[in-house]
C-alpha atoms as a PDB file:
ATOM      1  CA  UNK A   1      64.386  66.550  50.575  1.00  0.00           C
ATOM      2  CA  UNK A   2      68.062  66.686  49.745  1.00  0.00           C
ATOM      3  CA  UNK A   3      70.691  66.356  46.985  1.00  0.00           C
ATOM      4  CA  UNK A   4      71.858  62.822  45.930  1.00  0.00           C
ATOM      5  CA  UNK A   5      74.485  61.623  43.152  1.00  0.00           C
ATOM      6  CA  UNK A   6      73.945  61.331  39.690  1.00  0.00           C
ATOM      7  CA  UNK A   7      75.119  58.042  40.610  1.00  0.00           C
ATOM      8  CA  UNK A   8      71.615  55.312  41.284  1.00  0.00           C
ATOM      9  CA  UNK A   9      71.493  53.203  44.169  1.00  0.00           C
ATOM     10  CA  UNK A  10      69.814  49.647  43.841  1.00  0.00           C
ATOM     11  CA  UNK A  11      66.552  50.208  44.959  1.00  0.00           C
ATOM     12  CA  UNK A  12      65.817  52.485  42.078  1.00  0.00           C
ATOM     13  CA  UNK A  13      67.727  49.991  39.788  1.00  0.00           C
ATOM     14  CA  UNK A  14      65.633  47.119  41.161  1.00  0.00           C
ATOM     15  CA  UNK A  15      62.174  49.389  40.875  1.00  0.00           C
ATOM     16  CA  UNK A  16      63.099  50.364  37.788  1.00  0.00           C
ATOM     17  CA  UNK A  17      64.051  46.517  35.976  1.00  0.00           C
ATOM     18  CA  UNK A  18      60.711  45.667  38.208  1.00  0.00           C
ATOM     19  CA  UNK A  19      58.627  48.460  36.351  1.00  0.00           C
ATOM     20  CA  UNK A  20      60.286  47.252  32.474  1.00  0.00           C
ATOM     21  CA  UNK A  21      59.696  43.546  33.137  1.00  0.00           C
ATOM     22  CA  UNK A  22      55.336  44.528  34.141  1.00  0.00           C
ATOM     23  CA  UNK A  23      55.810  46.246  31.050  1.00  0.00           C
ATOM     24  CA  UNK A  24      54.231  43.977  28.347  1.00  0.00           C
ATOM     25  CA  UNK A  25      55.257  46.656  25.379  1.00  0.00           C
ATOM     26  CA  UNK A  26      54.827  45.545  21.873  1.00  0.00           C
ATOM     27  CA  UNK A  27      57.867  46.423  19.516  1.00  0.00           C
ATOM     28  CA  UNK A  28      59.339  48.927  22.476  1.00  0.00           C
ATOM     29  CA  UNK A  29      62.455  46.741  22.986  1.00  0.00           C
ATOM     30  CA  UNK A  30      63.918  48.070  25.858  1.00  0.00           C
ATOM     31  CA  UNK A  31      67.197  45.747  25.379  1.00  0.00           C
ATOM     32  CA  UNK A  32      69.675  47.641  26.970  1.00  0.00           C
ATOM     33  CA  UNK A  33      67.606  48.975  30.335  1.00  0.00           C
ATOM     34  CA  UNK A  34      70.213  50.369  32.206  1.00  0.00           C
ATOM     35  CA  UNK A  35      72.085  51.978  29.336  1.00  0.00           C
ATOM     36  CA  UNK A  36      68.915  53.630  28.723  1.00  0.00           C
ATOM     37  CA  UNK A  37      68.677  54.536  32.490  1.00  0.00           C
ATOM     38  CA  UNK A  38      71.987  56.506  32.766  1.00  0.00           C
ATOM     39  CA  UNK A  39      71.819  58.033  29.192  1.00  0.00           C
ATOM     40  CA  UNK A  40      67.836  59.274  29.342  1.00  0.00           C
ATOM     41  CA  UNK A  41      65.843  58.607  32.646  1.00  0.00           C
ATOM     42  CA  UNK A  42      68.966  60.153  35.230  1.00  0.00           C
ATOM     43  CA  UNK A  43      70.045  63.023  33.910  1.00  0.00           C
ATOM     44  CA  UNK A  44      66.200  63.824  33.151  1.00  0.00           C
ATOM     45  CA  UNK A  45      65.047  63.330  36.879  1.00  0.00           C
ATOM     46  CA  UNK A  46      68.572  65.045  37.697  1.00  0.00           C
ATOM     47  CA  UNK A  47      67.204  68.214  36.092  1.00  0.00           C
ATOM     48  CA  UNK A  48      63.867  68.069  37.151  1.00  0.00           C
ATOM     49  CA  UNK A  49      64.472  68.082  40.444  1.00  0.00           C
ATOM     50  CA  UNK A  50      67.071  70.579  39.878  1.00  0.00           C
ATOM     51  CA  UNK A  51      64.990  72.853  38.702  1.00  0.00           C
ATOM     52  CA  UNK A  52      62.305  72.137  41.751  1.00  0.00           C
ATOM     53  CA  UNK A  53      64.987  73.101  44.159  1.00  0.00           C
ATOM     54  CA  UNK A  54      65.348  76.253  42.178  1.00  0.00           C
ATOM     55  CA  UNK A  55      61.703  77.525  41.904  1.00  0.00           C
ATOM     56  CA  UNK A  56      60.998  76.073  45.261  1.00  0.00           C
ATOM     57  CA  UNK A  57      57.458  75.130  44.272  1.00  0.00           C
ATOM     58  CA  UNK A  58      55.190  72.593  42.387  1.00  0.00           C
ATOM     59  CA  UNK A  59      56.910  71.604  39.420  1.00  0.00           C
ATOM     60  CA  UNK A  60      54.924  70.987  36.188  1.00  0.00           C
ATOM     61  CA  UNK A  61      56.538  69.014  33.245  1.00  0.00           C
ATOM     62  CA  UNK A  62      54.855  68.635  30.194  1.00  0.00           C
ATOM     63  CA  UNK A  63      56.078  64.956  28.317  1.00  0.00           C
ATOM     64  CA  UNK A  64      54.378  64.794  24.584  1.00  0.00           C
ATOM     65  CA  UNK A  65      54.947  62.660  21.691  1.00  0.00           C
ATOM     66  CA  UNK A  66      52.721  61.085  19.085  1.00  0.00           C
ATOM     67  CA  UNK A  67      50.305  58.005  19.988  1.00  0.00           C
ATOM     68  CA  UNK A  68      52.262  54.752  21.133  1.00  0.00           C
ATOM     69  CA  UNK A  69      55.650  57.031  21.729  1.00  0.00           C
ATOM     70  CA  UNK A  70      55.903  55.320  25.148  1.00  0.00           C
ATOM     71  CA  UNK A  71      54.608  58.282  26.941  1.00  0.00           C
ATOM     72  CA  UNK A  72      52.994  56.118  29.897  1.00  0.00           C
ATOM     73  CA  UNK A  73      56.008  53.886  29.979  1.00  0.00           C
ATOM     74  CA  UNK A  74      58.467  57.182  30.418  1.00  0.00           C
ATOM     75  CA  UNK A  75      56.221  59.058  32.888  1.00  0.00           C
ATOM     76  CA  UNK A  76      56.091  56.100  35.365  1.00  0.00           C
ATOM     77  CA  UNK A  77      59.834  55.480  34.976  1.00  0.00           C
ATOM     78  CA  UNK A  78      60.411  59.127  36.034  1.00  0.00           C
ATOM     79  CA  UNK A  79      57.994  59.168  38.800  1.00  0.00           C
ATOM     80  CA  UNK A  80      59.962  55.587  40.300  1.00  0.00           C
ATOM     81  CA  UNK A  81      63.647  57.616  39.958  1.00  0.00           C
ATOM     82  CA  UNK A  82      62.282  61.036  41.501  1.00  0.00           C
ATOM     83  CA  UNK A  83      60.458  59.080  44.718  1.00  0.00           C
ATOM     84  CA  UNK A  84      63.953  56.853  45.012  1.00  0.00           C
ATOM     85  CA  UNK A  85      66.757  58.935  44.456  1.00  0.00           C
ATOM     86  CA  UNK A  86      65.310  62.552  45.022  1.00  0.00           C
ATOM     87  CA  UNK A  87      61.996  61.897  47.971  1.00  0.00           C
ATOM     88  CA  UNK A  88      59.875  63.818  45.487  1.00  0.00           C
ATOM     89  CA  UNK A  89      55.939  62.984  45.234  1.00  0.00           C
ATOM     90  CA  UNK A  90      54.827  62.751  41.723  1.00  0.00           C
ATOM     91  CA  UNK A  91      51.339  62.832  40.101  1.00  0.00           C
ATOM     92  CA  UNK A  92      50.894  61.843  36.626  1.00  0.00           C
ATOM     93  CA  UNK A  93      48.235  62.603  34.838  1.00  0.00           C
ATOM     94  CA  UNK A  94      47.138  62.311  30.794  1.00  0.00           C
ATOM     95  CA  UNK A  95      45.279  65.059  28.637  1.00  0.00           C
ATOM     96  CA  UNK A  96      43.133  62.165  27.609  1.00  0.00           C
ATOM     97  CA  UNK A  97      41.666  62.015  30.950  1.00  0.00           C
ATOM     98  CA  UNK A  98      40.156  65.494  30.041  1.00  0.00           C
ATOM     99  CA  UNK A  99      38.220  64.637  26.981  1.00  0.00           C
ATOM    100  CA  UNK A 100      34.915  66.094  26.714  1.00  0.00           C
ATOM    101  CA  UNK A 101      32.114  63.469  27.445  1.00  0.00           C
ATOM    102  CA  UNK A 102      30.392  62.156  24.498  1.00  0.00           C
ATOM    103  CA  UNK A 103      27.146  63.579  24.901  1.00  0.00           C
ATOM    104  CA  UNK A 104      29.295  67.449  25.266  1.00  0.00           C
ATOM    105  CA  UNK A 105      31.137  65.967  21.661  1.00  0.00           C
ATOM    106  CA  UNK A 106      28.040  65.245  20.185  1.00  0.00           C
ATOM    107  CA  UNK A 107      26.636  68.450  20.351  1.00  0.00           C
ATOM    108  CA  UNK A 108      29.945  70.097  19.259  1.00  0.00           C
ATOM    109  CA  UNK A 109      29.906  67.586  16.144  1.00  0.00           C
ATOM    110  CA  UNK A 110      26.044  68.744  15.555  1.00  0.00           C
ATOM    111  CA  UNK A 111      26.753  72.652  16.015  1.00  0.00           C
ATOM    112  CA  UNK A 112      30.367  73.047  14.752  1.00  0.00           C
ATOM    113  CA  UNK A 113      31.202  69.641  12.709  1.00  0.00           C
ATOM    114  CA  UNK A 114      31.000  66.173  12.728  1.00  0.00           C
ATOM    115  CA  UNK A 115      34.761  65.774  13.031  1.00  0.00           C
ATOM    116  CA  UNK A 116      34.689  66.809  16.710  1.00  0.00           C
ATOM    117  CA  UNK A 117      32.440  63.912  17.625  1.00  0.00           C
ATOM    118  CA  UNK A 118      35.977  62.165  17.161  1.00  0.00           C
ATOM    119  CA  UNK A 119      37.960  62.708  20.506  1.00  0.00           C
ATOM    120  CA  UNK A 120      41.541  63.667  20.406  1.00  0.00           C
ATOM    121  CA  UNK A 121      42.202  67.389  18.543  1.00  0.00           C
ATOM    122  CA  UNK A 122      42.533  70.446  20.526  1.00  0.00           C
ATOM    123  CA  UNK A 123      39.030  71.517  21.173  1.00  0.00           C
ATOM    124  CA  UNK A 124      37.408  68.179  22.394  1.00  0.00           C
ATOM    125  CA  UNK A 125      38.899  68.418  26.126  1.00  0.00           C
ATOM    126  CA  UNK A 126      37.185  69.930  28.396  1.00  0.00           C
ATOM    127  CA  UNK A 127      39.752  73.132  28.863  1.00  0.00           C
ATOM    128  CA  UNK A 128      37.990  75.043  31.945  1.00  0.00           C
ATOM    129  CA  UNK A 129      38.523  71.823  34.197  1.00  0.00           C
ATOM    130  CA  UNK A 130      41.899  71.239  32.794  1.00  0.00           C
ATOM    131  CA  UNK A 131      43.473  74.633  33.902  1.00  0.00           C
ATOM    132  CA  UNK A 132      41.376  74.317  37.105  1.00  0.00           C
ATOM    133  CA  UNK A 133      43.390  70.954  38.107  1.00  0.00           C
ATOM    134  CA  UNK A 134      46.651  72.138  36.617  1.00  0.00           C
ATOM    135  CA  UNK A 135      46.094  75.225  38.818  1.00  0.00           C
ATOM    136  CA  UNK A 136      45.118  73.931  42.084  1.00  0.00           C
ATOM    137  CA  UNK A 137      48.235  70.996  41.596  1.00  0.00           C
ATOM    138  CA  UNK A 138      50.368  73.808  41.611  1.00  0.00           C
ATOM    139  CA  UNK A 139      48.870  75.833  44.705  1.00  0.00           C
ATOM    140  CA  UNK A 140      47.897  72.806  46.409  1.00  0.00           C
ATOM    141  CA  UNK A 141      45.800  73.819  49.599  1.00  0.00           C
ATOM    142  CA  UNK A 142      42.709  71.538  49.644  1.00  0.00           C
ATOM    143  CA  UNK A 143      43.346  68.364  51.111  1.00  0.00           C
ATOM    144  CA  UNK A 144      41.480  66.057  48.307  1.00  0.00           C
ATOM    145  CA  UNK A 145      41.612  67.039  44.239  1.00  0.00           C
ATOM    146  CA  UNK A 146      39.978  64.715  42.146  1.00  0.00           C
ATOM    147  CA  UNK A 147      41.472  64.417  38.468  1.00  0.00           C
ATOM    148  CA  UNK A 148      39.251  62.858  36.044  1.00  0.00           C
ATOM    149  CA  UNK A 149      39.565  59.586  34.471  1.00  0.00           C
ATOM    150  CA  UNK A 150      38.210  58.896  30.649  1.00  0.00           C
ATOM    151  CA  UNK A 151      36.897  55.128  29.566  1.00  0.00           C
ATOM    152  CA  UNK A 152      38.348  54.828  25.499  1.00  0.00           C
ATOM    153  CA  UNK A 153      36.281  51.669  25.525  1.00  0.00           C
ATOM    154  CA  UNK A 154      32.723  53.225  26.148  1.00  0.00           C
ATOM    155  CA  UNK A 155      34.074  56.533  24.571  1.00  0.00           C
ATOM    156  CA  UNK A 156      33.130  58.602  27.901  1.00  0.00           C
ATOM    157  CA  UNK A 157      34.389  60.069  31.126  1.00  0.00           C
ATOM    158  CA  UNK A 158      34.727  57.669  33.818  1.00  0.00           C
ATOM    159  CA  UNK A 159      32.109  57.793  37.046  1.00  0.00           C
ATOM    160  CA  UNK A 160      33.506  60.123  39.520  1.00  0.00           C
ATOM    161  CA  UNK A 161      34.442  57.133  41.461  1.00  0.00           C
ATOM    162  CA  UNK A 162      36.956  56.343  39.568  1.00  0.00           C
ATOM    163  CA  UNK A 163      38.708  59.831  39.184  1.00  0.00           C
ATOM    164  CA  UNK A 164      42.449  59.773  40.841  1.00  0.00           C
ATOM    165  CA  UNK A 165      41.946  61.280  43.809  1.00  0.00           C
ATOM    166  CA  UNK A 166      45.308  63.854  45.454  1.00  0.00           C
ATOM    167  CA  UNK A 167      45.865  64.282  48.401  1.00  0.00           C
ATOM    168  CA  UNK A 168      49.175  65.361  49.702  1.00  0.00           C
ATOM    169  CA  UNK A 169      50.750  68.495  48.291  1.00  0.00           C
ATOM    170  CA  UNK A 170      52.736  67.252  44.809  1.00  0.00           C
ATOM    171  CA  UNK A 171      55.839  67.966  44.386  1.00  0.00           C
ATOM    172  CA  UNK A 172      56.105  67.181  40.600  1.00  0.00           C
ATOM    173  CA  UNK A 173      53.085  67.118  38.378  1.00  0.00           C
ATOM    174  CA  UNK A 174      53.823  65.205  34.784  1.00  0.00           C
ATOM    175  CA  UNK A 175      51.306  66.167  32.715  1.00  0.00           C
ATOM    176  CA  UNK A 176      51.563  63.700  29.395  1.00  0.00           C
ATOM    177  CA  UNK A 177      49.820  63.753  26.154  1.00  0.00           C
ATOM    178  CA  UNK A 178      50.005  63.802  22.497  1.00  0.00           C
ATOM    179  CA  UNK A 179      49.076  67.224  21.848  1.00  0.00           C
ATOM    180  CA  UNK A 180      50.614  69.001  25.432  1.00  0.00           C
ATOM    181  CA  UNK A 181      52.844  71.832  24.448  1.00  0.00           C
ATOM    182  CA  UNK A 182      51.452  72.067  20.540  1.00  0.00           C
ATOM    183  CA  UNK A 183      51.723  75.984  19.036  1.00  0.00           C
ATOM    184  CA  UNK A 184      49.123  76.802  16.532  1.00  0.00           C
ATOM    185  CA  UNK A 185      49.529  76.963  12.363  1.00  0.00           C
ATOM    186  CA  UNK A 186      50.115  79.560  10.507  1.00  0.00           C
ATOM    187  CA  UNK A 187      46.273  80.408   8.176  1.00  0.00           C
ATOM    188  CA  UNK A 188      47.733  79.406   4.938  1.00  0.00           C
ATOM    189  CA  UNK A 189      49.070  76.260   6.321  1.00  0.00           C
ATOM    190  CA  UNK A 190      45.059  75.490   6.741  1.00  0.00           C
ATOM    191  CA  UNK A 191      44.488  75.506   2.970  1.00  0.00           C
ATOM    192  CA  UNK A 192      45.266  72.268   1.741  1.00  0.00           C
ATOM    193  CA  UNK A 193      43.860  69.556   2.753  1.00  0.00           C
ATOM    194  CA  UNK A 194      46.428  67.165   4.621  1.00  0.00           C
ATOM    195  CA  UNK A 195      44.776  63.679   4.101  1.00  0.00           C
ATOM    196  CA  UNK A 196      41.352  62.326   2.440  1.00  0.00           C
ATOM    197  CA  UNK A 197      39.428  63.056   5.667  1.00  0.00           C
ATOM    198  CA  UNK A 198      39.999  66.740   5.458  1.00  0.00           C
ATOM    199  CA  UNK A 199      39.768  66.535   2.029  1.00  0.00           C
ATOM    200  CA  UNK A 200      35.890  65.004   2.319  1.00  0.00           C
ATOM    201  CA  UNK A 201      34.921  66.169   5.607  1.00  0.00           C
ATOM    202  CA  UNK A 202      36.166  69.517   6.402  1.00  0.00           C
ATOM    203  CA  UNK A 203      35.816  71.071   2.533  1.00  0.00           C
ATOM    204  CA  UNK A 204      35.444  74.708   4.205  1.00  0.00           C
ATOM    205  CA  UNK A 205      38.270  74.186   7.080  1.00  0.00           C
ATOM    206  CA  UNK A 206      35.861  74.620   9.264  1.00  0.00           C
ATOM    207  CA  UNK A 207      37.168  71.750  11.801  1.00  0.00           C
ATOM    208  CA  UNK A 208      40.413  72.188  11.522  1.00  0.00           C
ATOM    209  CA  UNK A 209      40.573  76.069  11.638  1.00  0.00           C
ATOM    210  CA  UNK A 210      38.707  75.971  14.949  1.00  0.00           C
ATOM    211  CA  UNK A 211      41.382  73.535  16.016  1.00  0.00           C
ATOM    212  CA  UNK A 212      43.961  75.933  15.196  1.00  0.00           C
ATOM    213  CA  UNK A 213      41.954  78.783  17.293  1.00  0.00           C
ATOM    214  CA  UNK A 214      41.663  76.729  20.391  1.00  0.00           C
ATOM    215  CA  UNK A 215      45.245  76.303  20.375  1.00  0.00           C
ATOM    216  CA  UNK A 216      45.590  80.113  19.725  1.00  0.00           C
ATOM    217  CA  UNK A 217      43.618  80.745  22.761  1.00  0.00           C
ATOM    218  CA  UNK A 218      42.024  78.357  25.231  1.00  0.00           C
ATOM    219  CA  UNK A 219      45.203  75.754  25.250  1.00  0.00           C
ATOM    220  CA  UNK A 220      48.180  78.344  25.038  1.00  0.00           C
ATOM    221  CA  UNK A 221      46.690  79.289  28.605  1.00  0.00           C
ATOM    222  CA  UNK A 222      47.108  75.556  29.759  1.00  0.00           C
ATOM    223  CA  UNK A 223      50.583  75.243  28.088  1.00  0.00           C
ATOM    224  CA  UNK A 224      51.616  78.305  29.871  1.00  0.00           C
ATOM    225  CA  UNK A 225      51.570  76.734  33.117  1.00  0.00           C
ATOM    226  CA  UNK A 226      53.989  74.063  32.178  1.00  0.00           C
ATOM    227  CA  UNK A 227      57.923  74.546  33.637  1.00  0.00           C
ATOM    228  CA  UNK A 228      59.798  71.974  31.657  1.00  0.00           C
ATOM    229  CA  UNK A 229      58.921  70.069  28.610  1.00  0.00           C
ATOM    230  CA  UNK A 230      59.981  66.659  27.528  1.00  0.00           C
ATOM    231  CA  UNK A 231      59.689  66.296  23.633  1.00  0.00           C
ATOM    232  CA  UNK A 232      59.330  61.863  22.484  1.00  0.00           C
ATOM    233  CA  UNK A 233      60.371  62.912  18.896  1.00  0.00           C
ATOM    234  CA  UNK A 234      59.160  59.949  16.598  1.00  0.00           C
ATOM    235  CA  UNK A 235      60.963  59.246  12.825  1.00  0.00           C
ATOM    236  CA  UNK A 236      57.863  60.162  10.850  1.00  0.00           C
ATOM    237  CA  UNK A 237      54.056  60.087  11.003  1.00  0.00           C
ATOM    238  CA  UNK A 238      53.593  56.584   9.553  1.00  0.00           C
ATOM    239  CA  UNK A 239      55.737  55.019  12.479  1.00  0.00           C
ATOM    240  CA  UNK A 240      52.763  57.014  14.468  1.00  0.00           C
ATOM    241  CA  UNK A 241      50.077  54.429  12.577  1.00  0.00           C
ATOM    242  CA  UNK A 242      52.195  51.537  13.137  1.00  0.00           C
ATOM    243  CA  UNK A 243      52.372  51.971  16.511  1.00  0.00           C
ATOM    244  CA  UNK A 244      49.319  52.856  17.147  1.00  0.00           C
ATOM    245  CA  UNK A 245      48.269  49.644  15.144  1.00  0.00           C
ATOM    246  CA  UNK A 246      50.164  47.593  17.898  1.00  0.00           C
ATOM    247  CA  UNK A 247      48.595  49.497  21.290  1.00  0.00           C
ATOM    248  CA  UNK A 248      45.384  48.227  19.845  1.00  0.00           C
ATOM    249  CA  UNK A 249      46.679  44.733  19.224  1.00  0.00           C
ATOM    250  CA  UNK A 250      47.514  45.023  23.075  1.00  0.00           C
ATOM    251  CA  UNK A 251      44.018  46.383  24.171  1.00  0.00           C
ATOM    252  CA  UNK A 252      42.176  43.777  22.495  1.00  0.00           C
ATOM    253  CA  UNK A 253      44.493  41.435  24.349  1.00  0.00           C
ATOM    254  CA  UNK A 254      43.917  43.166  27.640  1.00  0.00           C
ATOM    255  CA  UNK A 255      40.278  44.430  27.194  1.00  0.00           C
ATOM    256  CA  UNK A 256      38.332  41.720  28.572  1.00  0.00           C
ATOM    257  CA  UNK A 257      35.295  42.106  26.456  1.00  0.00           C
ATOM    258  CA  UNK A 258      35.571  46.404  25.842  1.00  0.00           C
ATOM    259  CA  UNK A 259      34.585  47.482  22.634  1.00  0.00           C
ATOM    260  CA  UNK A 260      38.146  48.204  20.460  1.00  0.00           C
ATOM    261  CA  UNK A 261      39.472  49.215  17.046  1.00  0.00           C
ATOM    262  CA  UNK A 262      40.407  47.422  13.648  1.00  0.00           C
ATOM    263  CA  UNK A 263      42.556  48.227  11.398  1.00  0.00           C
ATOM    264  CA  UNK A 264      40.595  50.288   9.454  1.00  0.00           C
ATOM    265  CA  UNK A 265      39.188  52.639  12.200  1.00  0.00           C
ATOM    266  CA  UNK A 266      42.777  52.905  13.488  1.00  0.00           C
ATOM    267  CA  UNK A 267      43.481  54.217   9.788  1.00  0.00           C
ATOM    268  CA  UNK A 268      40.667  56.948  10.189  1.00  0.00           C
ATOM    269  CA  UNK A 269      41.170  57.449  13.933  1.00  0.00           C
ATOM    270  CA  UNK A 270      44.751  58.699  13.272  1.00  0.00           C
ATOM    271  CA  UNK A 271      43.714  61.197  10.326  1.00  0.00           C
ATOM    272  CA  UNK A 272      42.523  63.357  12.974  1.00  0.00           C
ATOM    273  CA  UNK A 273      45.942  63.792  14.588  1.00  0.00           C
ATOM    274  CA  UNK A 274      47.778  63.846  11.127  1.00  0.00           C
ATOM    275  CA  UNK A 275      47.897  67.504  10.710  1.00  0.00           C
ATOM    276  CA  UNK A 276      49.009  68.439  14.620  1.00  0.00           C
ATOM    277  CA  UNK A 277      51.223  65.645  15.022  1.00  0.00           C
ATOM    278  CA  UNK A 278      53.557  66.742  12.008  1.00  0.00           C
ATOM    279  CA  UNK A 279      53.236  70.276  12.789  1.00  0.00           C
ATOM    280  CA  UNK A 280      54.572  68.951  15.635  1.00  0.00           C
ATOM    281  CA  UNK A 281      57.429  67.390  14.547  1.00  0.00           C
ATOM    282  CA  UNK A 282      58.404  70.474  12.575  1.00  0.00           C
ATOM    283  CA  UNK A 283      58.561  72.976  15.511  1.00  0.00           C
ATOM    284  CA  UNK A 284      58.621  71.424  19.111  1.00  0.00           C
ATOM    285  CA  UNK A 285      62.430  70.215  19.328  1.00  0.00           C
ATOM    286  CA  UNK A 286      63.358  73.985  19.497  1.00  0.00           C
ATOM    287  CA  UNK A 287      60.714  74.393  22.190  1.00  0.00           C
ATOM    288  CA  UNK A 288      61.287  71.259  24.416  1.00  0.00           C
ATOM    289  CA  UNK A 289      63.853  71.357  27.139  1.00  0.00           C
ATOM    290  CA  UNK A 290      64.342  67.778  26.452  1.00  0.00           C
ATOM    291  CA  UNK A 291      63.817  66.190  22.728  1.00  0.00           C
ATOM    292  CA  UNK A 292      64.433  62.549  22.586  1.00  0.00           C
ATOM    293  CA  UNK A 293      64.501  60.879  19.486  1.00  0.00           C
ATOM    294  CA  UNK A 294      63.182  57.315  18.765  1.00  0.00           C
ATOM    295  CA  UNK A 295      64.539  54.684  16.196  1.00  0.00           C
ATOM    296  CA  UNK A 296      62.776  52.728  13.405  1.00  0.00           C
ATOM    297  CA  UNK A 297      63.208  50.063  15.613  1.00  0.00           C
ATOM    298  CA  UNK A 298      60.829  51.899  18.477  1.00  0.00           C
ATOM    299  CA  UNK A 299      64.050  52.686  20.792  1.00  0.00           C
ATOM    300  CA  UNK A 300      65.523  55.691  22.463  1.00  0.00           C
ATOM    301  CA  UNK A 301      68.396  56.611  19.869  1.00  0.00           C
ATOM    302  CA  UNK A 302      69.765  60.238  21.419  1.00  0.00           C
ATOM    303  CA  UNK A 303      69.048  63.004  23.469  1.00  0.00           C
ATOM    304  CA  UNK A 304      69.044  66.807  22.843  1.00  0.00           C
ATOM    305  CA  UNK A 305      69.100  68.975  26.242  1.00  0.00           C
ATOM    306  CA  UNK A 306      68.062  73.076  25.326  1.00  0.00           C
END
């Protein structure tokens, strides 16, 4: 492994346009692809592997933004740039893939509240095996390390089969998801209700205080273990709908047959992430390393580096 130039050669250029044009992203015009290339992806992957060079070890990165952000899209551009430019093995993985199965949901939902039978909030992942995988990617010694996989069409972890299986020694792990890096509320922003499903459902804040104490507790031990944040600041939580709206217009398309949302479920779906997700857009820029902040228009706009 050694130092290259800022400056990209035209195999990553050509991987890169390769990776945009597989892309079929609804309303994410990525119009100007090498502009965005030099102004966000380079000097990212510049200061990840930077910092690798510095701690000499396994490098975790935490990327978070709300639902339909481009979190995927982002991840996989950054693992193409640090294999091409910088010879650095990358493993991506979501907190999605760590959901709780749905019969461990259903007996949350029947013992704490119904909300949790609804995956997504902090509390329906399953946190032990989480901070087991995060912990073994960074002091990689066995030579296979399974990472689960999670099925959103049957609502359920995937066979074991199907888990992503490691075997060489990463060098970067990017760890994506909506909720990675998310710092708990203050009590009395619990009181009020932030949307009719709170307001009907969780009358004694009983769902989304224990959401609050998870993050307190089980997830701040998981966040911990994360060395540089990336931070897909979106304008406001309605864009957050909206684009949701559209990733489900694309599963449908791409489903084959799978079981997917309307418009309506979307609409309740996305309650459950109202609260976190504009907590989050409150606090996390002065906590991210990188904050990048998305258009109207679903485009990169501008780049703050802490």
């Amino acid at each position: 492994m050694h130092s290259k130039k800022l400056n990209f050669n035209n195999k990553v250029k050509k991987k890169y346009l390769q990776f945009i044009e597989t892309q079929e992203i609804l309303s994410e015009p990525f119009r100007d692809k090498i502009g965005q290339l030099k102004k966000f992806f380079l000097p990212i992957s510049k200061k990840i592997f930077e910092h690798k060079i510095k701690k000499k070890k396994t490098l975790v990165v935490g990327l978070t933004g709300g639902q339909g952000s481009g979190k995927s899209t982002i991840s996989n551009i950054l693992k193409i740039i640090l294999k091409e430019m910088y010879e650095l093995n990358t493993v991506i993985f979501s907190i999605d893939d760590f959901y709780k199965t749905l019969n461990e949901r259903k007996k949350m939902a029947k013992k704490v509240n119904p909300l949790f039978l609804t995956r997504g909030v902090p509390g329906t992942h399953d946190t032990k095996l989480l901070f087991s995988c995060l912990k073994k990617l960074k002091n990689f010694t066995q030579p296979n390390l399974y990472i689960p996989k999670f099925d959103k069409s049957m609502d359920d972890r995937s066979p074991k089969k199907k888990w992503q299986k490691i075997t060489n020694k990463p060098d970067i792990v990017i760890f994506e998801g909506w909720c990675v890096a998310a710092t708990p509320q203050k009590k009395k922003d619990l009181i009020v209700p932030i949307n009719i499903l709170e307001k009907e459902s969780d009358k004694k804040k009983i769902w989304r205080s224990r959401v609050n104490a998870e993050l307190k507790t089980n997830y701040k031990k998981i966040f911990k273990l994360i060395d540089l944040k990336i931070f897909l600041k979106v304008p406001s939580f309605d864009y957050v709908y909206k684009w949701r709206l559209l990733q489900e217009k694309k599963l449908r398309m791409t489903s084959k047959g799978k079981k997917t949302m309307n418009d309506i479920q979307i609409k309740n779906f996305i309650m459950h992430y109202e609260r976190l997700t504009k907590h989050m857009l409150k606090n996390l820029k002065r906590k991210s390393d990188f904050t990048i902040n998305i258009d109207k228009k679903h485009r990169l706009k501008s780049m703050k580096i802490n």
